[in-house]
C-alpha atoms as a PDB file:
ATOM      1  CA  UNK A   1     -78.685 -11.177  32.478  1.00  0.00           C
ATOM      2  CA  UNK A   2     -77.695 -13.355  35.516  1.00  0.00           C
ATOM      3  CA  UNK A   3     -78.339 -16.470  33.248  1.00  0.00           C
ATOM      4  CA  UNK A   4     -76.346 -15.025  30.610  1.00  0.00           C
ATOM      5  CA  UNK A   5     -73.127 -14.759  32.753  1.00  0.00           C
ATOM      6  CA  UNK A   6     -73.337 -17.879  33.786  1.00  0.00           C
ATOM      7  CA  UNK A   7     -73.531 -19.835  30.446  1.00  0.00           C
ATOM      8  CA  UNK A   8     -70.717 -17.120  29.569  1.00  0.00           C
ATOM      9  CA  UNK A   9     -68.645 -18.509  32.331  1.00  0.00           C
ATOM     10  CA  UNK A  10     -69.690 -22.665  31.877  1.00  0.00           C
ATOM     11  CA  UNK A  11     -68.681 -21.936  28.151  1.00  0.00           C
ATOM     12  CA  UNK A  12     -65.418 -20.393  29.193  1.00  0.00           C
ATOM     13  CA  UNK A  13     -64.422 -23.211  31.379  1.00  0.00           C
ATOM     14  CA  UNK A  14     -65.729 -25.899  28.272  1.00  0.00           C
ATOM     15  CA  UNK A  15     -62.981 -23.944  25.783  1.00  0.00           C
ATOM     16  CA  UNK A  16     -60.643 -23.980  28.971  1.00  0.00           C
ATOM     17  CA  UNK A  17     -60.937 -28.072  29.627  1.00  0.00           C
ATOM     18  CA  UNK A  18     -60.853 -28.352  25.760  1.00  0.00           C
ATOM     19  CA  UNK A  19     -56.966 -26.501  25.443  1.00  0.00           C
ATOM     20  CA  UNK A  20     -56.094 -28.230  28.034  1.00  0.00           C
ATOM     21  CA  UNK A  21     -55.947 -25.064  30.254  1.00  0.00           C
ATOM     22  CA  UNK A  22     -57.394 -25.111  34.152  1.00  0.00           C
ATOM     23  CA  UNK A  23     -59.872 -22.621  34.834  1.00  0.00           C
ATOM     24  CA  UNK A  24     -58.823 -19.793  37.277  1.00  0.00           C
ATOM     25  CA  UNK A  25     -60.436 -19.771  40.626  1.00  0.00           C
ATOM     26  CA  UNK A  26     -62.159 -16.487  40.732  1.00  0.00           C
ATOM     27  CA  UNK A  27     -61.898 -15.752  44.824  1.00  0.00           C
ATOM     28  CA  UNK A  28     -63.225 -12.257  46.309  1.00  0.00           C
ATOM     29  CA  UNK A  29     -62.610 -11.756  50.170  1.00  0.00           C
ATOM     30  CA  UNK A  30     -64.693 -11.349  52.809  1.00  0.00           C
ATOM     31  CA  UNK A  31     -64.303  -8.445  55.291  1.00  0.00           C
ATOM     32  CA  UNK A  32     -62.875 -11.183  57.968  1.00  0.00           C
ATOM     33  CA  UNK A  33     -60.526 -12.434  55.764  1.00  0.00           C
ATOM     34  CA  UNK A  34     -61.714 -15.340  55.241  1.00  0.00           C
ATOM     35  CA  UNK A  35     -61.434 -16.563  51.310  1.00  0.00           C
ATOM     36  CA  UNK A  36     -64.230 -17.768  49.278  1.00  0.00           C
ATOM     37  CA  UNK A  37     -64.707 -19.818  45.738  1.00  0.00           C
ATOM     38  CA  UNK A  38     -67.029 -18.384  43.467  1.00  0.00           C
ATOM     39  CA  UNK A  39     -66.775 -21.252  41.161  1.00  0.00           C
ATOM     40  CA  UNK A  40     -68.401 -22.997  43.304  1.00  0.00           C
ATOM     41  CA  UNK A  41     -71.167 -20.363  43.432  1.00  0.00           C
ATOM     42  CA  UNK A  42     -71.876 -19.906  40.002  1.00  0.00           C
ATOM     43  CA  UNK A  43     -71.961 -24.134  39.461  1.00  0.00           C
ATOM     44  CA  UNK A  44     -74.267 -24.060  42.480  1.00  0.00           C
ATOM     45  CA  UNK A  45     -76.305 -21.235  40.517  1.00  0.00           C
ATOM     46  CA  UNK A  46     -76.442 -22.851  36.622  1.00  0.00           C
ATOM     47  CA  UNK A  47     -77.119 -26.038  38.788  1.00  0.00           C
ATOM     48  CA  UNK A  48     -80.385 -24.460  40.422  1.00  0.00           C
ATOM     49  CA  UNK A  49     -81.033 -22.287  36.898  1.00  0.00           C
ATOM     50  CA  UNK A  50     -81.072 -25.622  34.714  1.00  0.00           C
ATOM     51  CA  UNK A  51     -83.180 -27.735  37.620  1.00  0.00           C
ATOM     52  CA  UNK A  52     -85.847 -24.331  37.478  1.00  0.00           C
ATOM     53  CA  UNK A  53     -85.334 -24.869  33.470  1.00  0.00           C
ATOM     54  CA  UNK A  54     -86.422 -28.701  33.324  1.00  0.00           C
ATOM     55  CA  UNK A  55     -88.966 -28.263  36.043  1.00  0.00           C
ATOM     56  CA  UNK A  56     -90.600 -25.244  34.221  1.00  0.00           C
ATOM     57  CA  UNK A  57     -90.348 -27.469  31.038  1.00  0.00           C
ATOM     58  CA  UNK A  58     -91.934 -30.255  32.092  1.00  0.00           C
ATOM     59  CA  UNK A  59     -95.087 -28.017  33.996  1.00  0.00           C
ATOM     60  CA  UNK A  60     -95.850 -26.591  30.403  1.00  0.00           C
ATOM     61  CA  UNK A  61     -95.220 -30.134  28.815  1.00  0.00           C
ATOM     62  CA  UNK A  62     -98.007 -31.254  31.289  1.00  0.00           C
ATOM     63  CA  UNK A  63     -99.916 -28.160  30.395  1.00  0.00           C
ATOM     64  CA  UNK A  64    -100.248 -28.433  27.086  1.00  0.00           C
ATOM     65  CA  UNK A  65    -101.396 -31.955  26.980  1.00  0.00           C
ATOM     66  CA  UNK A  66    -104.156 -31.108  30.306  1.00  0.00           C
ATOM     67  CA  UNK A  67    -105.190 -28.375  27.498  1.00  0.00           C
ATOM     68  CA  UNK A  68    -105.370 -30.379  24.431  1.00  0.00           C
ATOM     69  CA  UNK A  69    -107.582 -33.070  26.945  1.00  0.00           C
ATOM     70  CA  UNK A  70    -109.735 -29.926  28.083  1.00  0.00           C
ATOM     71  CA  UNK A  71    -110.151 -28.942  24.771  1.00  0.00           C
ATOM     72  CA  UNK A  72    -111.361 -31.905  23.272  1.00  0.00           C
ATOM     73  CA  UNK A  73    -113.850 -32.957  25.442  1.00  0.00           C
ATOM     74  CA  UNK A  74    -115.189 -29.581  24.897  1.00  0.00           C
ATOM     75  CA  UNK A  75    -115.526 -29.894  21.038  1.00  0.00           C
ATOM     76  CA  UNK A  76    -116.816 -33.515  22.146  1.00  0.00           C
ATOM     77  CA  UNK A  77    -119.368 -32.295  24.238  1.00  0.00           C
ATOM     78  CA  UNK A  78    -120.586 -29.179  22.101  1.00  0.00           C
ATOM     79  CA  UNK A  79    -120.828 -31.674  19.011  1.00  0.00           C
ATOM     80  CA  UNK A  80    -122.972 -33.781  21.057  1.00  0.00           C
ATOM     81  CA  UNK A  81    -124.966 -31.087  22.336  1.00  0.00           C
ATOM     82  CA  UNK A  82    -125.461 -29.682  18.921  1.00  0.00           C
ATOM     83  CA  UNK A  83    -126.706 -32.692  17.467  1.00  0.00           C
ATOM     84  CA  UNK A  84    -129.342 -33.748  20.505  1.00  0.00           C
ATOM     85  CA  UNK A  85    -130.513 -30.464  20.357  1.00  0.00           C
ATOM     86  CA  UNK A  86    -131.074 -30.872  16.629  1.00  0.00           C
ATOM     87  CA  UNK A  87    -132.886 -34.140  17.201  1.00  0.00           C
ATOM     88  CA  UNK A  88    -135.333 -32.292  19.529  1.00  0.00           C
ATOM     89  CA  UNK A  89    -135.946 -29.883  17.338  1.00  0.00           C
ATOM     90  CA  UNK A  90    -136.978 -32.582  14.279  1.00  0.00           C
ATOM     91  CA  UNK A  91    -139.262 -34.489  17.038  1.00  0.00           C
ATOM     92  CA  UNK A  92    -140.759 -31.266  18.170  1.00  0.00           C
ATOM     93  CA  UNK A  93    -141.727 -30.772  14.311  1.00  0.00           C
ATOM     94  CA  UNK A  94    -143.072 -34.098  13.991  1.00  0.00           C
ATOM     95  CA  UNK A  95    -145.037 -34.034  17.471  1.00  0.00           C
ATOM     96  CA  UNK A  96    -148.962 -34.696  16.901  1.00  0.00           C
ATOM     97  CA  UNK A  97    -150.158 -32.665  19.586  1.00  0.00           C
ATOM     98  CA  UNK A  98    -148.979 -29.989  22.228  1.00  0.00           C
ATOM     99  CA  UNK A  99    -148.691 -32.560  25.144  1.00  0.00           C
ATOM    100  CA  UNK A 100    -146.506 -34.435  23.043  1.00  0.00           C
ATOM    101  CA  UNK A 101    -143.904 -31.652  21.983  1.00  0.00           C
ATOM    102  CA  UNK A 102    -144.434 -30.667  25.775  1.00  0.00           C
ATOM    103  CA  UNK A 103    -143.442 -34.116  26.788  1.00  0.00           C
ATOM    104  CA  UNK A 104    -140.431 -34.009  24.244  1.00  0.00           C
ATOM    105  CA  UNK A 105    -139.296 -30.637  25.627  1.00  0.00           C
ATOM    106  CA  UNK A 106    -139.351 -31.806  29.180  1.00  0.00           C
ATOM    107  CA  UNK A 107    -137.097 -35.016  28.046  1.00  0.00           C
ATOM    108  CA  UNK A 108    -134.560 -32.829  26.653  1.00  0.00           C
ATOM    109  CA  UNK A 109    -134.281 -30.143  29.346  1.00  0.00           C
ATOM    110  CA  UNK A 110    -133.662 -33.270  31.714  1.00  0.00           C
ATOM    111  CA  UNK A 111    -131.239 -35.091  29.600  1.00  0.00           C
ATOM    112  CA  UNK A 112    -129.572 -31.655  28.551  1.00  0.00           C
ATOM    113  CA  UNK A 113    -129.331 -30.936  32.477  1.00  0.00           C
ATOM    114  CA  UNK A 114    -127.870 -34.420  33.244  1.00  0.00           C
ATOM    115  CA  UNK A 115    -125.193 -34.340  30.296  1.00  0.00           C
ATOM    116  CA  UNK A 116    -124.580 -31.164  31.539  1.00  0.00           C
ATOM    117  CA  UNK A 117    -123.558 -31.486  34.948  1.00  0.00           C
ATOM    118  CA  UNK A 118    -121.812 -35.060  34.080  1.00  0.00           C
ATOM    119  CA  UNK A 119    -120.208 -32.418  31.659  1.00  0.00           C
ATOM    120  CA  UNK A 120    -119.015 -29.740  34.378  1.00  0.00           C
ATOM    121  CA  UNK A 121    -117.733 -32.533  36.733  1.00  0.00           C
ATOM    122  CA  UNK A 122    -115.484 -34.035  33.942  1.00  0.00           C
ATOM    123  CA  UNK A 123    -113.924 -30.897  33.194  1.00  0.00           C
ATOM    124  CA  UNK A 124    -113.424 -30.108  36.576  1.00  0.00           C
ATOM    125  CA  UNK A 125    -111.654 -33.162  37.361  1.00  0.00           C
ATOM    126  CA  UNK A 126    -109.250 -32.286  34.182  1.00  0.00           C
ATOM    127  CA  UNK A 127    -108.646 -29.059  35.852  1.00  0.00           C
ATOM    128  CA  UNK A 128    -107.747 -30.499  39.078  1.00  0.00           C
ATOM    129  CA  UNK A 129    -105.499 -32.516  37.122  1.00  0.00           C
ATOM    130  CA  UNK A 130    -103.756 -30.226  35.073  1.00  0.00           C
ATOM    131  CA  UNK A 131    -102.956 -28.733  38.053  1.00  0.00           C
ATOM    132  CA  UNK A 132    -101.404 -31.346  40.158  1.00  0.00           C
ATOM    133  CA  UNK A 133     -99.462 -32.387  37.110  1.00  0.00           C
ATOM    134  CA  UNK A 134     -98.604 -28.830  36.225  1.00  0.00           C
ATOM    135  CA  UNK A 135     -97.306 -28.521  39.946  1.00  0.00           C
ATOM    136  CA  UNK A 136     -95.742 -32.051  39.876  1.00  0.00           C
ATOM    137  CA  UNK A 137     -92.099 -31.406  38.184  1.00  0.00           C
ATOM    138  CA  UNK A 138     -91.450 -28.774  41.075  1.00  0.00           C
ATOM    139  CA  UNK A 139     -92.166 -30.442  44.407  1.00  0.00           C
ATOM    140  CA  UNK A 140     -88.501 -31.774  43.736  1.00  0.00           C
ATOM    141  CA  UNK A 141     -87.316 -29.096  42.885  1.00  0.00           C
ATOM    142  CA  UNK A 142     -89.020 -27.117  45.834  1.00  0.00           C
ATOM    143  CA  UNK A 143     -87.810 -29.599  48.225  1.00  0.00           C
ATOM    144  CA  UNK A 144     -84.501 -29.302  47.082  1.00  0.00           C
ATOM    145  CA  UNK A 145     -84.441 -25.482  47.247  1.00  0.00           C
ATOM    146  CA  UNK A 146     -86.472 -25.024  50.459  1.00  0.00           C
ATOM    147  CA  UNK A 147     -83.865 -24.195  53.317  1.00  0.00           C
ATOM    148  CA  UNK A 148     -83.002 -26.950  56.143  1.00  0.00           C
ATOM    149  CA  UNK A 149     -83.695 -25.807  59.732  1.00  0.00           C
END
């Protein structure tokens, strides 16, 4: 609603400038008298609202592409996976004896393991990413916003 009056009230002043017409200084008073702009306020306001805007724009930009990345190396791996599994399971078939297809199985469960973890430490990493880049567009803006002692 808030974000509605003020687009309501930068559109106003746009059709003002454009007829040539100044805007009106809206002014309320305080209880000491004392006179205040709320121009000023509501620019201060939309400036804040569009900075929030780009900042929350640009986190889901970053999103989105961390996502796609996560999501690819995940059809990557599980392709992969699929198709070494499927090799074991042709050797085991061909295997001569039972110390062989043991042999074969212990291979796999070590190479499966390896890829595995190799696996879980690359998509961590993309996590971590995804969220410092996610977070990245608002340290500005946080800096910006956080109060000055």
């Amino acid at each position: 609603m808030q974000y509605i009056l003020i687009n309501a009230a930068v559109e106003l002043r746009k059709v003002q400038a454009l007829l040539g017409e100044t805007p009106k200084v809206l002014t309320a008073k305080r209880r000491d008298g004392e006179m205040t702009t709320m121009m000023n306020n509501f620019d201060e306001m939309q400036k804040m609202s569009k900075d929030s805007m780009d900042a929350t724009m640009k986190s889901f930009g970053a999103m989105s592409k961390a996502t796609q990345t996560i999501a690819a190396e995940l059809a990557d791996y599980s392709k992969k996976s699929f198709e070494d599994g499927t090799k074991v399971v042709e050797k085991l078939f061909g295997a001569k004896s039972l110390d062989k297809a043991i042999e074969i199985q212990a291979d796999y469960a070590k190479t499966a393991y390896e890829g595995l973890v190799a696996q879980a430490t690359k998509i961590g990493e993309l996590y971590v990413d995804l969220a410092k880049e996610s977070y990245k567009p608002f340290e500005a803006y946080m800096t910006k916003a956080a109060p000055t002692k």
